[in-house]
PDB file of N, CA and C in Angstrom:
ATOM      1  N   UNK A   1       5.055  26.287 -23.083  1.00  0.00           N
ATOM      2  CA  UNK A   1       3.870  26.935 -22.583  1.00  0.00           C
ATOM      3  C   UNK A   1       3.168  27.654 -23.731  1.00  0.00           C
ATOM      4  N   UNK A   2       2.017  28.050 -23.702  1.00  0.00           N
ATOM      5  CA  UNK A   2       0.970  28.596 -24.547  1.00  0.00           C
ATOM      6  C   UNK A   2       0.617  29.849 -23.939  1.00  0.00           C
ATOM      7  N   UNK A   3       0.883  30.711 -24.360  1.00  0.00           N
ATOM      8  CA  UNK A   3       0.126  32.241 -24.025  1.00  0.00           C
ATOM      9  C   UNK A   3       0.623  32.570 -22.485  1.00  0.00           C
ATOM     10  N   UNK A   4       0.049  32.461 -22.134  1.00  0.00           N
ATOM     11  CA  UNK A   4      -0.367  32.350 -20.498  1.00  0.00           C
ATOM     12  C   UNK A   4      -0.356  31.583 -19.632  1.00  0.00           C
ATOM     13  N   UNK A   5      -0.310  30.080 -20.494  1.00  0.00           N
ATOM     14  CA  UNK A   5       0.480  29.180 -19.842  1.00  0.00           C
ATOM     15  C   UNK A   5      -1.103  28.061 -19.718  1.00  0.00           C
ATOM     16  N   UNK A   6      -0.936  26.882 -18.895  1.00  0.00           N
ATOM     17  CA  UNK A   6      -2.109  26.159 -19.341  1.00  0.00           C
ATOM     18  C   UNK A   6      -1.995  25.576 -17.797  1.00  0.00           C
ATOM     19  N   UNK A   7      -3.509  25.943 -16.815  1.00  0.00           N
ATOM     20  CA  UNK A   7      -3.827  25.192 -15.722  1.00  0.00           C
ATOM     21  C   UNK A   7      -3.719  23.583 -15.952  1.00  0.00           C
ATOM     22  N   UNK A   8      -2.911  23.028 -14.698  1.00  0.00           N
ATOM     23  CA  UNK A   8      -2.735  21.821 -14.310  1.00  0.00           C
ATOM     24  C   UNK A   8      -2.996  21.597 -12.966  1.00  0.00           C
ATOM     25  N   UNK A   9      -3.426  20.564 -12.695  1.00  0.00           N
ATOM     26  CA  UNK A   9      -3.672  20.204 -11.190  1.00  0.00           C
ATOM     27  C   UNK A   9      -3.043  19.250 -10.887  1.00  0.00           C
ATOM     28  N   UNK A  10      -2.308  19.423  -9.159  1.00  0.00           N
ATOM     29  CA  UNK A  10      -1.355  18.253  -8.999  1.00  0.00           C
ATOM     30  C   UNK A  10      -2.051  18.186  -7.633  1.00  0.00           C
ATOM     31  N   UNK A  11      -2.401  16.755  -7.950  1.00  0.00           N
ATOM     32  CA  UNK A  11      -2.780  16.371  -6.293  1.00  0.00           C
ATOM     33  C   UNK A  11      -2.037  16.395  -5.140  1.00  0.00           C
ATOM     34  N   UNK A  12      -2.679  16.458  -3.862  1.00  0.00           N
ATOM     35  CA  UNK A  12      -0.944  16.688  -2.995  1.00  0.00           C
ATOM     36  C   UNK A  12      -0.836  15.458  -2.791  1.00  0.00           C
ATOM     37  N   UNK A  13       0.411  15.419  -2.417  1.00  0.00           N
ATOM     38  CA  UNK A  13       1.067  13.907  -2.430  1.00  0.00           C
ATOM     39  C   UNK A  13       0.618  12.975  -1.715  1.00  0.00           C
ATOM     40  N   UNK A  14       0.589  13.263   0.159  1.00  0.00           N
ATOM     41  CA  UNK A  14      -0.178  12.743   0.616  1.00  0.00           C
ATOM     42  C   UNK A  14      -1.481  11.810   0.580  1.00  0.00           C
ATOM     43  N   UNK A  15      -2.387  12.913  -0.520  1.00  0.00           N
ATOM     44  CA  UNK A  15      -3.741  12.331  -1.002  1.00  0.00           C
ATOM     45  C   UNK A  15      -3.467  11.512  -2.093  1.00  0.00           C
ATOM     46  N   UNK A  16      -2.245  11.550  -2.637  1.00  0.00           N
ATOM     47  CA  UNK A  16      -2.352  10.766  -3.806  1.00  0.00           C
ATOM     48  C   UNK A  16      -1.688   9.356  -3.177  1.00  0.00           C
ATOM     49  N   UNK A  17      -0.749   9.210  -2.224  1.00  0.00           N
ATOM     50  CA  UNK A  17      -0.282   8.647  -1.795  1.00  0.00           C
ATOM     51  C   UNK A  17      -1.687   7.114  -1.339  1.00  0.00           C
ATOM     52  N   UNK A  18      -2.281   7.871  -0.951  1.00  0.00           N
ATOM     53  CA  UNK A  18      -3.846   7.363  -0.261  1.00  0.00           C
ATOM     54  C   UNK A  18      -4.887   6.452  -1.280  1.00  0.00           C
ATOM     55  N   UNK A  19      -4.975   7.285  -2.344  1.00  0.00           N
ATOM     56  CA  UNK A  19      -5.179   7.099  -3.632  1.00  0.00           C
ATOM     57  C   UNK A  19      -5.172   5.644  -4.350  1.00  0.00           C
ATOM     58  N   UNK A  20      -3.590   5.918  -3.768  1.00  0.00           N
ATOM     59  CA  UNK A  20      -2.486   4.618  -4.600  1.00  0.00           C
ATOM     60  C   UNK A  20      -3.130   3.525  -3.700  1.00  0.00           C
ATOM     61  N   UNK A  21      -3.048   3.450  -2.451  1.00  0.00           N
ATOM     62  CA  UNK A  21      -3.623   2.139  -1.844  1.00  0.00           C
ATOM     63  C   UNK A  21      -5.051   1.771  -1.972  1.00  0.00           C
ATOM     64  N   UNK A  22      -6.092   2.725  -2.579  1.00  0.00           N
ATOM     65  CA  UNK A  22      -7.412   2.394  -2.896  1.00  0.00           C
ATOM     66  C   UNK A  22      -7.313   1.600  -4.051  1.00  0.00           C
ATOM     67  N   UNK A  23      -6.504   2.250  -5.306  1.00  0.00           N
ATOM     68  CA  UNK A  23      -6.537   1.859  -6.361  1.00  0.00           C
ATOM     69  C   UNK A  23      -6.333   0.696  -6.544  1.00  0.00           C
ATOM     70  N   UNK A  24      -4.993   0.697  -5.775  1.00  0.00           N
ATOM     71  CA  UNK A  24      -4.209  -0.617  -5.957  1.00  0.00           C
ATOM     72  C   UNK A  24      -5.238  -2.319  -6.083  1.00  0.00           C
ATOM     73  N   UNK A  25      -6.422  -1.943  -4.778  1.00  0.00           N
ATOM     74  CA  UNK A  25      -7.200  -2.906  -4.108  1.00  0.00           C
ATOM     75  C   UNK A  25      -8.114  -3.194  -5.430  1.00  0.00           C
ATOM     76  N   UNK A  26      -8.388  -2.008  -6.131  1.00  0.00           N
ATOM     77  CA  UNK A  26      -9.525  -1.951  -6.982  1.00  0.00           C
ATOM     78  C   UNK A  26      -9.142  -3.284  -8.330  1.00  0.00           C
ATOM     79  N   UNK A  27      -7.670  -3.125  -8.331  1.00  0.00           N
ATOM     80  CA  UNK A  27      -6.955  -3.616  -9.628  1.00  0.00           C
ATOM     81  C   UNK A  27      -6.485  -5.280  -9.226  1.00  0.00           C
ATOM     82  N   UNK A  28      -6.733  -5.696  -8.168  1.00  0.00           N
ATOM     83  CA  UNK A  28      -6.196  -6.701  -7.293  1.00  0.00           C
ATOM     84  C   UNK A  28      -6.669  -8.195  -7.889  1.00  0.00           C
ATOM     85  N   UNK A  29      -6.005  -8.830  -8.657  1.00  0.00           N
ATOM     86  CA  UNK A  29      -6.824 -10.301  -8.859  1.00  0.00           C
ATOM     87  C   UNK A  29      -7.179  -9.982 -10.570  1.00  0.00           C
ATOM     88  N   UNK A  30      -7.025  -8.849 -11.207  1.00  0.00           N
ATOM     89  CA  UNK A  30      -7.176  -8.620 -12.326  1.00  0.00           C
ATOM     90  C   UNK A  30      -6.630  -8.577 -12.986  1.00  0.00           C
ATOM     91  N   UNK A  31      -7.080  -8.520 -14.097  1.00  0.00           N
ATOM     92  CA  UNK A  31      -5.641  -8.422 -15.501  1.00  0.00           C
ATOM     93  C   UNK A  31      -4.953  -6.993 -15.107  1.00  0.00           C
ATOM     94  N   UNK A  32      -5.034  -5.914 -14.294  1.00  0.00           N
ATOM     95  CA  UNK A  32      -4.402  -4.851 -14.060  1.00  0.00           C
ATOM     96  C   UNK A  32      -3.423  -5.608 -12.695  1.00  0.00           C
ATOM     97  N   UNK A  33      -2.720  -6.555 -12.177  1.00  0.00           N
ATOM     98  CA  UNK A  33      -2.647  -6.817 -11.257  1.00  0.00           C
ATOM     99  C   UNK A  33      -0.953  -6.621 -11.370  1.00  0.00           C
ATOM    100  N   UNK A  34      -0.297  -6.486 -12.799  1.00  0.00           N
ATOM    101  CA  UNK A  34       0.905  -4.966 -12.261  1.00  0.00           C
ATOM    102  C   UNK A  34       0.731  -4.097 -11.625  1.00  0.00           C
ATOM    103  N   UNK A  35      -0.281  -3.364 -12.686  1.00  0.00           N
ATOM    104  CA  UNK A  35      -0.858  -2.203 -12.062  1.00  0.00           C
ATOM    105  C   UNK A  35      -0.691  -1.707 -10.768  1.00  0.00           C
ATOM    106  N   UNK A  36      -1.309  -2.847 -10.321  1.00  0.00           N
ATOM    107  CA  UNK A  36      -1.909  -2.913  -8.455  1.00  0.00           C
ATOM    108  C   UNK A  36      -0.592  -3.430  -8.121  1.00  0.00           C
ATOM    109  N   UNK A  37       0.562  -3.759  -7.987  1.00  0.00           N
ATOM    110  CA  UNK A  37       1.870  -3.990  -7.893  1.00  0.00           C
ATOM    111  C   UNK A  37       2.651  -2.817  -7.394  1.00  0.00           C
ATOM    112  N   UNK A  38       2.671  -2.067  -9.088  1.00  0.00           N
ATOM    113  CA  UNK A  38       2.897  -1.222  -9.150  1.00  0.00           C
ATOM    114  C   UNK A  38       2.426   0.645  -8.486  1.00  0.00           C
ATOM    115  N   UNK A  39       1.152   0.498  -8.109  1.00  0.00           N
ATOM    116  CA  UNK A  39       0.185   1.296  -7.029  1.00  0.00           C
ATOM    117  C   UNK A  39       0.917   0.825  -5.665  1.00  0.00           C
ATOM    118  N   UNK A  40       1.165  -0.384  -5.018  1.00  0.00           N
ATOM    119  CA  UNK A  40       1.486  -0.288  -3.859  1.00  0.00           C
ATOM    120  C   UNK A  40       2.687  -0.102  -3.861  1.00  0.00           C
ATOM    121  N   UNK A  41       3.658  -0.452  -5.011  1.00  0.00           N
ATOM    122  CA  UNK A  41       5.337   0.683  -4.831  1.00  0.00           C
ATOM    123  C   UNK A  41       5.111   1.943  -4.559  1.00  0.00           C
ATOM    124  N   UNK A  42       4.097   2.804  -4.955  1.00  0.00           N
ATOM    125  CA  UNK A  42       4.314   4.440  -5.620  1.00  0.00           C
ATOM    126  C   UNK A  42       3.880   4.644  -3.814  1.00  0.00           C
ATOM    127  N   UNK A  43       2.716   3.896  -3.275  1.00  0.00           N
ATOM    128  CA  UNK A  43       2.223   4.246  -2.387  1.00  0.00           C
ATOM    129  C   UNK A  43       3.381   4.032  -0.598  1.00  0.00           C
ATOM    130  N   UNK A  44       4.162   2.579  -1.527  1.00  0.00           N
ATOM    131  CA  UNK A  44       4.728   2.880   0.210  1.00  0.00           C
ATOM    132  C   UNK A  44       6.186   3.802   0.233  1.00  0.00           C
ATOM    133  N   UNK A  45       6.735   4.021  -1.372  1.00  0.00           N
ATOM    134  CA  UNK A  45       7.639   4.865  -1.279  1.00  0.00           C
ATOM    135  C   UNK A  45       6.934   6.528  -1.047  1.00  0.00           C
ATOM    136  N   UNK A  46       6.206   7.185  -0.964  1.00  0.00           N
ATOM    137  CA  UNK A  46       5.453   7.978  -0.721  1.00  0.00           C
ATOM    138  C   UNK A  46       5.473   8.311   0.926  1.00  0.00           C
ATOM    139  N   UNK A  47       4.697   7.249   1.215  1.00  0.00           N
ATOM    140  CA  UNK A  47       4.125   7.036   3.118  1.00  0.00           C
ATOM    141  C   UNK A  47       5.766   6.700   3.685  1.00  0.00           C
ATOM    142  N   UNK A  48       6.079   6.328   3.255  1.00  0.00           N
ATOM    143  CA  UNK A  48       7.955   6.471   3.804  1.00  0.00           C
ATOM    144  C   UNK A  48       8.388   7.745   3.740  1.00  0.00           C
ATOM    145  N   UNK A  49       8.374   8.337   3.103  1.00  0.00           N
ATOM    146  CA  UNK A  49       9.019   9.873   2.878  1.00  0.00           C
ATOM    147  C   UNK A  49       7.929  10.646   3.510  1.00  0.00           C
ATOM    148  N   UNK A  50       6.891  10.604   3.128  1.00  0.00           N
ATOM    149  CA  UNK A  50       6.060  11.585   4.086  1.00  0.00           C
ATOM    150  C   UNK A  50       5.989  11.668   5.887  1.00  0.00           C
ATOM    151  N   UNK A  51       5.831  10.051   5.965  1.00  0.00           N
ATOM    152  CA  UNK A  51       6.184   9.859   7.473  1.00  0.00           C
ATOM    153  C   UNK A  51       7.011  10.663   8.291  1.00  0.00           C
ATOM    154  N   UNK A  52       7.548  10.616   7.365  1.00  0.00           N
ATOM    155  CA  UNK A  52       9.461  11.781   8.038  1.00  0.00           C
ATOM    156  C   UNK A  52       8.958  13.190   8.109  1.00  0.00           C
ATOM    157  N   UNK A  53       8.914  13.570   6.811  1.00  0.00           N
ATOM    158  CA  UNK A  53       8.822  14.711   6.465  1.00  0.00           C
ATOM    159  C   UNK A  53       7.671  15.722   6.340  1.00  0.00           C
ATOM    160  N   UNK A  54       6.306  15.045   6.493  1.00  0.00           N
ATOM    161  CA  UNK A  54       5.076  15.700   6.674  1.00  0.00           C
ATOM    162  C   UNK A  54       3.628  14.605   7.728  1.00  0.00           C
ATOM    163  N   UNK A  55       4.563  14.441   8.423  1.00  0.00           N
ATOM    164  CA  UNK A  55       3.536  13.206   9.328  1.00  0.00           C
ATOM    165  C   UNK A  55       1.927  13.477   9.522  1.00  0.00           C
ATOM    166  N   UNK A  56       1.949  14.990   9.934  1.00  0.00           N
ATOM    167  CA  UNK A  56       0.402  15.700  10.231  1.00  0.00           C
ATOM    168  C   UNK A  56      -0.305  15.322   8.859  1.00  0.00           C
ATOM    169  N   UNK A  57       0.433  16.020   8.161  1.00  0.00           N
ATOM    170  CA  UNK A  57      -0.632  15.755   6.597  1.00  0.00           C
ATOM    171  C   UNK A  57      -1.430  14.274   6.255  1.00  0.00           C
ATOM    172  N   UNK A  58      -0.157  13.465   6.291  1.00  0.00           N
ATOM    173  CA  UNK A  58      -0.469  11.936   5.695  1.00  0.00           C
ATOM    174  C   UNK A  58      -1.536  11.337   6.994  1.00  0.00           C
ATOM    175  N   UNK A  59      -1.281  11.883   8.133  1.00  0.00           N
ATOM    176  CA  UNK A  59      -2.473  11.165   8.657  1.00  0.00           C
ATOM    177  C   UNK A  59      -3.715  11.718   8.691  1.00  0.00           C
ATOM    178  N   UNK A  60      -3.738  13.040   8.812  1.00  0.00           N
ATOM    179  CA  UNK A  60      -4.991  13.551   8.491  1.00  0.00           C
ATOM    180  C   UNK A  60      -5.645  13.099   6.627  1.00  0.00           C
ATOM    181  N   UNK A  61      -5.050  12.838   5.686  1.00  0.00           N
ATOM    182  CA  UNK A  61      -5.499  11.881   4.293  1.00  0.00           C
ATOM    183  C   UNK A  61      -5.931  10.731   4.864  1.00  0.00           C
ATOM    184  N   UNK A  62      -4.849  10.250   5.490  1.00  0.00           N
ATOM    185  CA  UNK A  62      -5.390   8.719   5.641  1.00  0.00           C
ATOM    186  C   UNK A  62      -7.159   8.572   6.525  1.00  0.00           C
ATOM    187  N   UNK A  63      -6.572   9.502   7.412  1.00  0.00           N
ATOM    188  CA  UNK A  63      -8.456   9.559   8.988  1.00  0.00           C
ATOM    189  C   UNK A  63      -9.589   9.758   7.575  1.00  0.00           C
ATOM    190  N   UNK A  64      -8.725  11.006   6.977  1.00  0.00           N
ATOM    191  CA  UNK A  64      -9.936  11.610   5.941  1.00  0.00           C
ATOM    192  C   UNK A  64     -10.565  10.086   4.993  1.00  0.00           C
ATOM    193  N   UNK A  65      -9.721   9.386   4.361  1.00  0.00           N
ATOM    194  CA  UNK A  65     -10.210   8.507   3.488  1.00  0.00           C
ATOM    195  C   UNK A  65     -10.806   7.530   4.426  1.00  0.00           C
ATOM    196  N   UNK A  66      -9.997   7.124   5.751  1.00  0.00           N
ATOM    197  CA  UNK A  66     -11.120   5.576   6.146  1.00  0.00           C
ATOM    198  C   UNK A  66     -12.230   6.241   7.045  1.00  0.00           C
ATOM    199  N   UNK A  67     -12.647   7.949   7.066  1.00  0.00           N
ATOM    200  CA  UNK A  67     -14.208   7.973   7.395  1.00  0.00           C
ATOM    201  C   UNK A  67     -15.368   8.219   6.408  1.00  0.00           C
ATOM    202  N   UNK A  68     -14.817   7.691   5.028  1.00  0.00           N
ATOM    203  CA  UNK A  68     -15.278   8.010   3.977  1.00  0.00           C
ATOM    204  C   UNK A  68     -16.467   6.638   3.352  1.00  0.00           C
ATOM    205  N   UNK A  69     -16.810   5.948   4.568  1.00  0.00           N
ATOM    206  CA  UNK A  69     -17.471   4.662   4.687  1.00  0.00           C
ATOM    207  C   UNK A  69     -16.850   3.516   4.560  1.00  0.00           C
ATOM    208  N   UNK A  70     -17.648   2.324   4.733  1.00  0.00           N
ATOM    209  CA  UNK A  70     -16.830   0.749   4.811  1.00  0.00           C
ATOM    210  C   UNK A  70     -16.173   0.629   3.635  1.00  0.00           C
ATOM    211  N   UNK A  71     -16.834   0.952   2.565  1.00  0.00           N
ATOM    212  CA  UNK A  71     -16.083   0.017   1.167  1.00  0.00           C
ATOM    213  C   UNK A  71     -15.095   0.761   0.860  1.00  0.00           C
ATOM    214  N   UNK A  72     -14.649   1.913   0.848  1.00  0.00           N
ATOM    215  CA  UNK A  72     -13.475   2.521   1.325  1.00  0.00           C
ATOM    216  C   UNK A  72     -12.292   1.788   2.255  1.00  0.00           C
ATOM    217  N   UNK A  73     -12.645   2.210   3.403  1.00  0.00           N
ATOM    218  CA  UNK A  73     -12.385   1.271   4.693  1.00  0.00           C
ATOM    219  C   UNK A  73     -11.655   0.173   4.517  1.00  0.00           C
ATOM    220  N   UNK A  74     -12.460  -1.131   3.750  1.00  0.00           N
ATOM    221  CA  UNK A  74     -12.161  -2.043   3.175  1.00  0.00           C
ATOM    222  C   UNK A  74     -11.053  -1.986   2.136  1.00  0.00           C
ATOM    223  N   UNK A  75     -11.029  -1.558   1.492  1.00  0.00           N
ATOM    224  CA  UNK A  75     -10.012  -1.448   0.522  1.00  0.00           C
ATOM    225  C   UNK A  75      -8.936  -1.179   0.987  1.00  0.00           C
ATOM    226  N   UNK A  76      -8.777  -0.002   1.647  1.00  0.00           N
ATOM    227  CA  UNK A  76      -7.434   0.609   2.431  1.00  0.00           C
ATOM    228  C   UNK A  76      -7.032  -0.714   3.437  1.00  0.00           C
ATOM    229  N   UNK A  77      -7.645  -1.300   3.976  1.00  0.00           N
ATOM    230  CA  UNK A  77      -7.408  -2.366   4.654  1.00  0.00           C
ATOM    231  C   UNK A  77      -6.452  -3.556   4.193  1.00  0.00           C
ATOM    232  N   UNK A  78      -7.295  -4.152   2.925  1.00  0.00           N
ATOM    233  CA  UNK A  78      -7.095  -5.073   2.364  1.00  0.00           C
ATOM    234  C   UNK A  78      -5.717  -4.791   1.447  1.00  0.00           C
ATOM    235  N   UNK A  79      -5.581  -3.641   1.019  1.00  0.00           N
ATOM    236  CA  UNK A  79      -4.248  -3.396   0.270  1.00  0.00           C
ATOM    237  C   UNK A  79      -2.855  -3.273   1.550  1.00  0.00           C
ATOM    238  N   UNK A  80      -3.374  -2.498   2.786  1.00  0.00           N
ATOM    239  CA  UNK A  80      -1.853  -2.446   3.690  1.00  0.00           C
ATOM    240  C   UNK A  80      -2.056  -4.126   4.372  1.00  0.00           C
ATOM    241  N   UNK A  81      -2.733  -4.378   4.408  1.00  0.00           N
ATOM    242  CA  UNK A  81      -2.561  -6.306   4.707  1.00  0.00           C
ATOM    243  C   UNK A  81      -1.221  -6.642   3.435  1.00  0.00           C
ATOM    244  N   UNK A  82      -1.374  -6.379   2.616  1.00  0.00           N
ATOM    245  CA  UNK A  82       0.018  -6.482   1.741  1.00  0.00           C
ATOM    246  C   UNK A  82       0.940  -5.992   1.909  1.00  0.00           C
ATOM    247  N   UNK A  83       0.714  -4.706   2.970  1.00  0.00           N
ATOM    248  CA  UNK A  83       2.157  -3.879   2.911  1.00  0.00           C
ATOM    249  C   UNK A  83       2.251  -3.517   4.370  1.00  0.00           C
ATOM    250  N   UNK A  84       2.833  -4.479   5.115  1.00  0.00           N
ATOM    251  CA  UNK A  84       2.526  -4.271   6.699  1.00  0.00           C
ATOM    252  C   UNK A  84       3.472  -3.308   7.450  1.00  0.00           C
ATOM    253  N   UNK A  85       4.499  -2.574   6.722  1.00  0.00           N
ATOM    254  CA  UNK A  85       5.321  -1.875   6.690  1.00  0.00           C
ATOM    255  C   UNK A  85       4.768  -0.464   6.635  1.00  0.00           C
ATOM    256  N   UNK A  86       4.315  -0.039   5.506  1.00  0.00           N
ATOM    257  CA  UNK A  86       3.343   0.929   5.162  1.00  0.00           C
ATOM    258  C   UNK A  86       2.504   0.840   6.251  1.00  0.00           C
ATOM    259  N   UNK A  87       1.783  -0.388   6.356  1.00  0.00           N
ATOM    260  CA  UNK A  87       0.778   0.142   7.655  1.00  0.00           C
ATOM    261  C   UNK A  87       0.951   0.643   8.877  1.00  0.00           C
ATOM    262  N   UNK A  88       2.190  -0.153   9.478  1.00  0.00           N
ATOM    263  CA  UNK A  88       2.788   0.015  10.195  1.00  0.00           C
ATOM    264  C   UNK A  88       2.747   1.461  10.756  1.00  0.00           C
ATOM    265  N   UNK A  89       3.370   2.051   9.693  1.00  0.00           N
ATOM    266  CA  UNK A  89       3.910   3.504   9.613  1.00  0.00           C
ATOM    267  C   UNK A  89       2.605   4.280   9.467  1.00  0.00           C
ATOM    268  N   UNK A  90       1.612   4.386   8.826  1.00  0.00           N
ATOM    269  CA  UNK A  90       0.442   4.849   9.050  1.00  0.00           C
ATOM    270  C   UNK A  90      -0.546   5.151  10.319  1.00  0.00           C
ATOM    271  N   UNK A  91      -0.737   3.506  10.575  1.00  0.00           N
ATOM    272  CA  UNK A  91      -0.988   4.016  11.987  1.00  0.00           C
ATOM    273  C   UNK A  91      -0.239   4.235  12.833  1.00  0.00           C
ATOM    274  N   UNK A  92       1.001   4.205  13.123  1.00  0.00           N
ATOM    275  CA  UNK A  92       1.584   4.718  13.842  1.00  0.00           C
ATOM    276  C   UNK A  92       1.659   6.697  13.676  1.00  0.00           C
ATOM    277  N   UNK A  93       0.903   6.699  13.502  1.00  0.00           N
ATOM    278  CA  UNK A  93       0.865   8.413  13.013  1.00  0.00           C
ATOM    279  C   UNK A  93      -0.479   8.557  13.546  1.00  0.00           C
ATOM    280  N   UNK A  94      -1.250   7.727  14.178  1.00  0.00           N
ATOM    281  CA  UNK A  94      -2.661   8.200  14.317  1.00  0.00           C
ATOM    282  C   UNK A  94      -2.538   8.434  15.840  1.00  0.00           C
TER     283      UNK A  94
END
């Protein structure tokens, strides 16, 4: 640490969790398409543990991101079509 120490911001998990399945879509078909592999691991080990352990939160992220318009919408869509497990568990929280 430095002096006083140095502001960091940590997203909450939930939202980042959310994040991960936008991203993932963004990276999909591209030369990032570990990447996007790798985004939908972080995201369904996440929505697995949260499910359990903070259910209110992760669905209120999730309502929050798909009223955030279609191309949003779309994305979140098109990435849990890959992970029907994850979805599963998502909406089942709504």
């Amino acid at each position: 640490m430095y002096r006083s120490g140095v502001l960091v911001g940590i997203p909450r998990a939930e939202r980042f969790a959310i994040h991960k399945l936008i991203v993932a879509e963004r990276r999909h078909g591209g030369p990032d398409q570990a990447k996007a592999r790798k985004d939908r691991a972080q995201a369904a080990f996440l929505i697995s543990i949260l499910a359990k352990d903070r259910p209110d939160d992760l669905a209120e992220a999730f309502e929050d991101a798909l009223s955030r318009g279609p191309r949003l919408r779309e994305r979140l869509e098109a990435t849990l079509a890959r992970m029907p497990e994850s979805a599963e568990g998502l909406r089942g929280l709504m």
